[in-house]
C-alpha atoms as a PDB file:
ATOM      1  CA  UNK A   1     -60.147  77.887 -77.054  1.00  0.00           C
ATOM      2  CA  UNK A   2     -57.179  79.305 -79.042  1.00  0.00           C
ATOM      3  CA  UNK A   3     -54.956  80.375 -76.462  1.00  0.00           C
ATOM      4  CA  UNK A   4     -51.107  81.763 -76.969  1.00  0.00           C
ATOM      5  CA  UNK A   5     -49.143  80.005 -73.891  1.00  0.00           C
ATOM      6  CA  UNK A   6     -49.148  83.176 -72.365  1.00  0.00           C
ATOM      7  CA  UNK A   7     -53.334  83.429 -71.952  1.00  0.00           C
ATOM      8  CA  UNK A   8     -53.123  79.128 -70.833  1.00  0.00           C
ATOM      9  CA  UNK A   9     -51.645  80.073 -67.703  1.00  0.00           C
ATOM     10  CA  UNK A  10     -54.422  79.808 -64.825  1.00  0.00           C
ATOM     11  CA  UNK A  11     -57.392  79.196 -67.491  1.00  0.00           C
ATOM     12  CA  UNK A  12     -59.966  76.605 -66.155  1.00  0.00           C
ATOM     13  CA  UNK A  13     -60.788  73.695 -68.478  1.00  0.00           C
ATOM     14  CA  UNK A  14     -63.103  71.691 -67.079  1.00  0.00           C
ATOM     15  CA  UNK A  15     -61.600  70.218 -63.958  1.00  0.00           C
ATOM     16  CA  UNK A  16     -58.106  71.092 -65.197  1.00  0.00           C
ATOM     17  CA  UNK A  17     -56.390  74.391 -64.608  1.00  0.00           C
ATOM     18  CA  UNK A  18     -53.945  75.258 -68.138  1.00  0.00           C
ATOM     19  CA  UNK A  19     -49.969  76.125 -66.900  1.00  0.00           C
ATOM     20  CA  UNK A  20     -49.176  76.451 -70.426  1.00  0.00           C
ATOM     21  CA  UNK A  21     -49.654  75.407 -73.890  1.00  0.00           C
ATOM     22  CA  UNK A  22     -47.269  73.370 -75.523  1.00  0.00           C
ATOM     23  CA  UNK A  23     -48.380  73.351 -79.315  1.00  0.00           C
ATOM     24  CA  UNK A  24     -51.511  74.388 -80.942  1.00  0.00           C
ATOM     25  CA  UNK A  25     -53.248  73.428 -84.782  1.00  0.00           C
ATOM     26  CA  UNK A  26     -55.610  74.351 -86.753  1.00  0.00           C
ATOM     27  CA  UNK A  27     -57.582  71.328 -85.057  1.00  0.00           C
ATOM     28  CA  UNK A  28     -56.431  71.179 -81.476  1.00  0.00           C
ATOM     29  CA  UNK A  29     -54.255  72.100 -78.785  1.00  0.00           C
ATOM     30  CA  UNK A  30     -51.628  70.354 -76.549  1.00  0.00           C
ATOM     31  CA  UNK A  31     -51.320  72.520 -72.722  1.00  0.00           C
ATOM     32  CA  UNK A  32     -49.484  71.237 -69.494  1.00  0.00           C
ATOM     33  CA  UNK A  33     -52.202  71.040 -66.964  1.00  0.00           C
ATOM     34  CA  UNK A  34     -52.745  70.238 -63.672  1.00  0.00           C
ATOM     35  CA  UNK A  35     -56.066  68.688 -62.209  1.00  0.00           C
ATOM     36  CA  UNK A  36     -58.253  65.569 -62.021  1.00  0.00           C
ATOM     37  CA  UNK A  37     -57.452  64.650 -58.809  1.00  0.00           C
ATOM     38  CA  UNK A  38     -53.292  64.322 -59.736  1.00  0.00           C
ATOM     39  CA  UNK A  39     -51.000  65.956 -57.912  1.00  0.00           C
ATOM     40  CA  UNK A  40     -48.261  66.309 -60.473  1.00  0.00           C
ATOM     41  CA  UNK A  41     -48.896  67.825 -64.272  1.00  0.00           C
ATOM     42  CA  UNK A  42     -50.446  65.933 -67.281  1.00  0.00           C
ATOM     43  CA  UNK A  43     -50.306  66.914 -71.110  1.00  0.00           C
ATOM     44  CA  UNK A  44     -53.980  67.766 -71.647  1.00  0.00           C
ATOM     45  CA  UNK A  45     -54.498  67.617 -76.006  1.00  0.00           C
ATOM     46  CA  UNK A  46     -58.211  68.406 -76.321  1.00  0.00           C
ATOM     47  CA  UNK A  47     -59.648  69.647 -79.950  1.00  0.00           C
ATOM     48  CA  UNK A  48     -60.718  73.274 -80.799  1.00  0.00           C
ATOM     49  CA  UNK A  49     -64.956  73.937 -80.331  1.00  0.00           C
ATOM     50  CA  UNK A  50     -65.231  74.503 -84.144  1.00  0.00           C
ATOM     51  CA  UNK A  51     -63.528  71.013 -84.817  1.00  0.00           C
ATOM     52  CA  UNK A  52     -65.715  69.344 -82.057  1.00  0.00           C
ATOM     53  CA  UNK A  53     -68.623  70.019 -83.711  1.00  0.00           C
ATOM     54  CA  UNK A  54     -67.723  67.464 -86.365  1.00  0.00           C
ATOM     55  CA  UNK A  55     -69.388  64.506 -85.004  1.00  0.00           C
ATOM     56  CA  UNK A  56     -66.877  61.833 -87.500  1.00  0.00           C
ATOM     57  CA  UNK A  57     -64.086  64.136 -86.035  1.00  0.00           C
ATOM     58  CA  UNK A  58     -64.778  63.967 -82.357  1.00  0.00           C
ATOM     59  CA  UNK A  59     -65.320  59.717 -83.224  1.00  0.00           C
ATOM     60  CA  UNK A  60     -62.283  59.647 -84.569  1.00  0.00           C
ATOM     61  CA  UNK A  61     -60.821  61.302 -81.645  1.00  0.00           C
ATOM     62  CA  UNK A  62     -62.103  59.279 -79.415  1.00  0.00           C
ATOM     63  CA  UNK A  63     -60.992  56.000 -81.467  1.00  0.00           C
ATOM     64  CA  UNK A  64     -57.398  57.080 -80.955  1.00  0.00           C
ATOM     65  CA  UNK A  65     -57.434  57.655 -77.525  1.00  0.00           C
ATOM     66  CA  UNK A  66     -58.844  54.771 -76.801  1.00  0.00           C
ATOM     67  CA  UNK A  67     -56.629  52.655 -79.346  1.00  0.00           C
ATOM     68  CA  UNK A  68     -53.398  54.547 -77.297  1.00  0.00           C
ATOM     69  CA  UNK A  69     -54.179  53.952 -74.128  1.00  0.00           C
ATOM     70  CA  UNK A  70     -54.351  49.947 -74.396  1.00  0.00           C
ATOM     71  CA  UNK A  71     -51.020  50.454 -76.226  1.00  0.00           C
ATOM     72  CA  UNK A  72     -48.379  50.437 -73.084  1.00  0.00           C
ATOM     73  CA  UNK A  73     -44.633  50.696 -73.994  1.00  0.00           C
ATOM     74  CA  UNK A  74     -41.851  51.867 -71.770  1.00  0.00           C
ATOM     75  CA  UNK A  75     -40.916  54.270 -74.763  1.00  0.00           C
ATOM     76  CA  UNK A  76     -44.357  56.059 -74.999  1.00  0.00           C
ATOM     77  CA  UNK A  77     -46.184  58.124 -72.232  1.00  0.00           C
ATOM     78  CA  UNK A  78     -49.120  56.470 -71.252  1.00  0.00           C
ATOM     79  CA  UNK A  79     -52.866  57.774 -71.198  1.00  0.00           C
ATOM     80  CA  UNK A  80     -54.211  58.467 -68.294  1.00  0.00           C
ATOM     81  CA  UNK A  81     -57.813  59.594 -68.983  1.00  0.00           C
ATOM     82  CA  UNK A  82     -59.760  60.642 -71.324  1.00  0.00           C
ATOM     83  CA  UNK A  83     -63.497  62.152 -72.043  1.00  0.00           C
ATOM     84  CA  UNK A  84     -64.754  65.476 -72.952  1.00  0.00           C
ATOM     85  CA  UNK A  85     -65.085  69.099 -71.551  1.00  0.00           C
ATOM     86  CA  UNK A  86     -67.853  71.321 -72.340  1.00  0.00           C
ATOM     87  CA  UNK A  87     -68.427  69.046 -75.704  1.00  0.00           C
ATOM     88  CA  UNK A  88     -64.591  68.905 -76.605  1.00  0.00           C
ATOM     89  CA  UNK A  89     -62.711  65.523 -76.541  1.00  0.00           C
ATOM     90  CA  UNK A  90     -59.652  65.413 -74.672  1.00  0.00           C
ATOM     91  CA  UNK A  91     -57.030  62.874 -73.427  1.00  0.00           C
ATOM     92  CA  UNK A  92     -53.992  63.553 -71.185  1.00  0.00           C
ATOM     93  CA  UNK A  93     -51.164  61.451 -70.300  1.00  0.00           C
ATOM     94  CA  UNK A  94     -48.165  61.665 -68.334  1.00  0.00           C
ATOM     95  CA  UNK A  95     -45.839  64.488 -68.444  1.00  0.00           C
ATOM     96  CA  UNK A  96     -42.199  64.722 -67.634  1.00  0.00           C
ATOM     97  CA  UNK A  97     -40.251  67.623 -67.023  1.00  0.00           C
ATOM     98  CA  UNK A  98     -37.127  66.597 -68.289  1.00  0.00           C
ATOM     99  CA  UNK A  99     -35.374  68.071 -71.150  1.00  0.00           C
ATOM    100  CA  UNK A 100     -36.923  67.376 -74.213  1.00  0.00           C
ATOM    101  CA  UNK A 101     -34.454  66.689 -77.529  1.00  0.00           C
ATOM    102  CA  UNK A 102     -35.507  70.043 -79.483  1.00  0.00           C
ATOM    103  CA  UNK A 103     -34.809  71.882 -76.456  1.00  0.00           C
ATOM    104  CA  UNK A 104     -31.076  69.580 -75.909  1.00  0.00           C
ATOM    105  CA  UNK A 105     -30.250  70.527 -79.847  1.00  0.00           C
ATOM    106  CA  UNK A 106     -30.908  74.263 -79.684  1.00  0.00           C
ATOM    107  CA  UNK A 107     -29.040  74.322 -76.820  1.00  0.00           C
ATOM    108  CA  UNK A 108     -25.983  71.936 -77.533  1.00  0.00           C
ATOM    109  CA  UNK A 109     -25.983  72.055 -81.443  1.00  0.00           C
ATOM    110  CA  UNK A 110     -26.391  68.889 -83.556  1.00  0.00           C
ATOM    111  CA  UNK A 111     -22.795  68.877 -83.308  1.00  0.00           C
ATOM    112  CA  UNK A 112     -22.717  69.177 -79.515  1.00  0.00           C
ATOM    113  CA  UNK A 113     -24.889  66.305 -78.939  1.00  0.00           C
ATOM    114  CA  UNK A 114     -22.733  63.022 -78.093  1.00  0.00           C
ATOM    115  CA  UNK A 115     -23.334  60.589 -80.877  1.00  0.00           C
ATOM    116  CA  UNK A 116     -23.998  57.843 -78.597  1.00  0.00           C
ATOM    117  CA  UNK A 117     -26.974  59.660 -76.947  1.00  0.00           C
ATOM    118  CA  UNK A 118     -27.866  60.422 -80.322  1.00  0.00           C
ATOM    119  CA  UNK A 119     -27.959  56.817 -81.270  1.00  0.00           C
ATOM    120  CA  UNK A 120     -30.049  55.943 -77.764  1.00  0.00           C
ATOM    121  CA  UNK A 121     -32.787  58.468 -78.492  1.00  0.00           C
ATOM    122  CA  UNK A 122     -32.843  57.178 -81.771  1.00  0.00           C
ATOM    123  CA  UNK A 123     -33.237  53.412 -81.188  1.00  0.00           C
ATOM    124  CA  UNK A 124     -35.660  54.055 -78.206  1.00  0.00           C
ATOM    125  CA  UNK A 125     -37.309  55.719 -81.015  1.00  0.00           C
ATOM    126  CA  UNK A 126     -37.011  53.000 -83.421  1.00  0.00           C
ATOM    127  CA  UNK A 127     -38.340  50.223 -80.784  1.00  0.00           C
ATOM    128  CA  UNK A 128     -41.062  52.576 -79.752  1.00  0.00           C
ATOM    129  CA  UNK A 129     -42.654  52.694 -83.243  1.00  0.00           C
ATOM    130  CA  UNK A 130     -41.905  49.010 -84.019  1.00  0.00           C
ATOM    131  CA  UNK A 131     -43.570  47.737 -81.187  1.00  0.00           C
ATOM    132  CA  UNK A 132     -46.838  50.636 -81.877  1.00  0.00           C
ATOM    133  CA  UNK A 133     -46.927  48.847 -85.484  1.00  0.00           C
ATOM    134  CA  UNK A 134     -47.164  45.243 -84.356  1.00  0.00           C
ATOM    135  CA  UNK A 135     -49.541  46.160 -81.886  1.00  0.00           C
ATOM    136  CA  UNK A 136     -51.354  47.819 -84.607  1.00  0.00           C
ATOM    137  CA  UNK A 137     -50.682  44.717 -87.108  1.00  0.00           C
ATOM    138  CA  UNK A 138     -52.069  42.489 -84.052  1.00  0.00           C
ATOM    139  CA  UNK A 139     -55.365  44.178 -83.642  1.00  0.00           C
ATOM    140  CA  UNK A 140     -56.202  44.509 -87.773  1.00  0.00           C
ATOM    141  CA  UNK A 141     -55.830  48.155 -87.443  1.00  0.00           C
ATOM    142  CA  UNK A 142     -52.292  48.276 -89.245  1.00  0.00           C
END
């Protein structure tokens, strides 16, 4: 389901209904949706049918959903759930509707931003990854 964020809007995907898609690829997409039981929105990343059909690619999926959600970090957005839709793999975690940083720089500037909020996103960053590698390194995956 190739979709520009204009068609997302009220689609149906399984028990999810789209409100828009964030990104898209050449093997999945990323949509804000709302469903499952939740009253507030979840990022929904599910792959494309033509992808899906790629049983190694759908295992792999599935290995890296379930390899992020035991990973918990203040830093990260956490999985919520994750299965499949009509034969498609998906996952969604936990959305917020704050300002994102590409949205802050296009709107500020690089040289509007304050440097010591750039230096906060940055080491959140930094500790994020760090603690995704030794958690990695701890389970002989890294």
């Amino acid at each position: 389901m190739a979709l520009t964020p204009h068609q997302a809007a009220g689609k149906k995907l399984g028990a999810f209904e789209l409100i828009r898609e964030v990104s898209a690829s050449s093997v999945g997409a990323t949509f804000i949706a709302r469903g499952k039981d939740r009253a507030e929105s979840v990022v929904l990343t599910k792959l494309h049918r033509h992808v899906a059909k790629s049983a190694q690619l759908c295992e792999n999926f599935v290995k890296e959903a379930k390899r992020v959600a035991a990973f918990v970090h203040p830093n990260v957005s956490e999985v919520l759930d994750s299965g499949t839709i009509d034969g498609e793999p998906y996952l969604t975690h936990a959305w917020s509707a704050s300002e994102t940083l590409l949205s802050l720089l296009r709107r500020v500037g690089p040289e509007g931003l304050p440097l010591a909020v750039g230096v906060r996103v940055a080491l959140d960053a930094v500790v994020a990854v760090q603690a995704a590698q030794s958690a990695e390194s701890a389970f002989g995956h890294g």
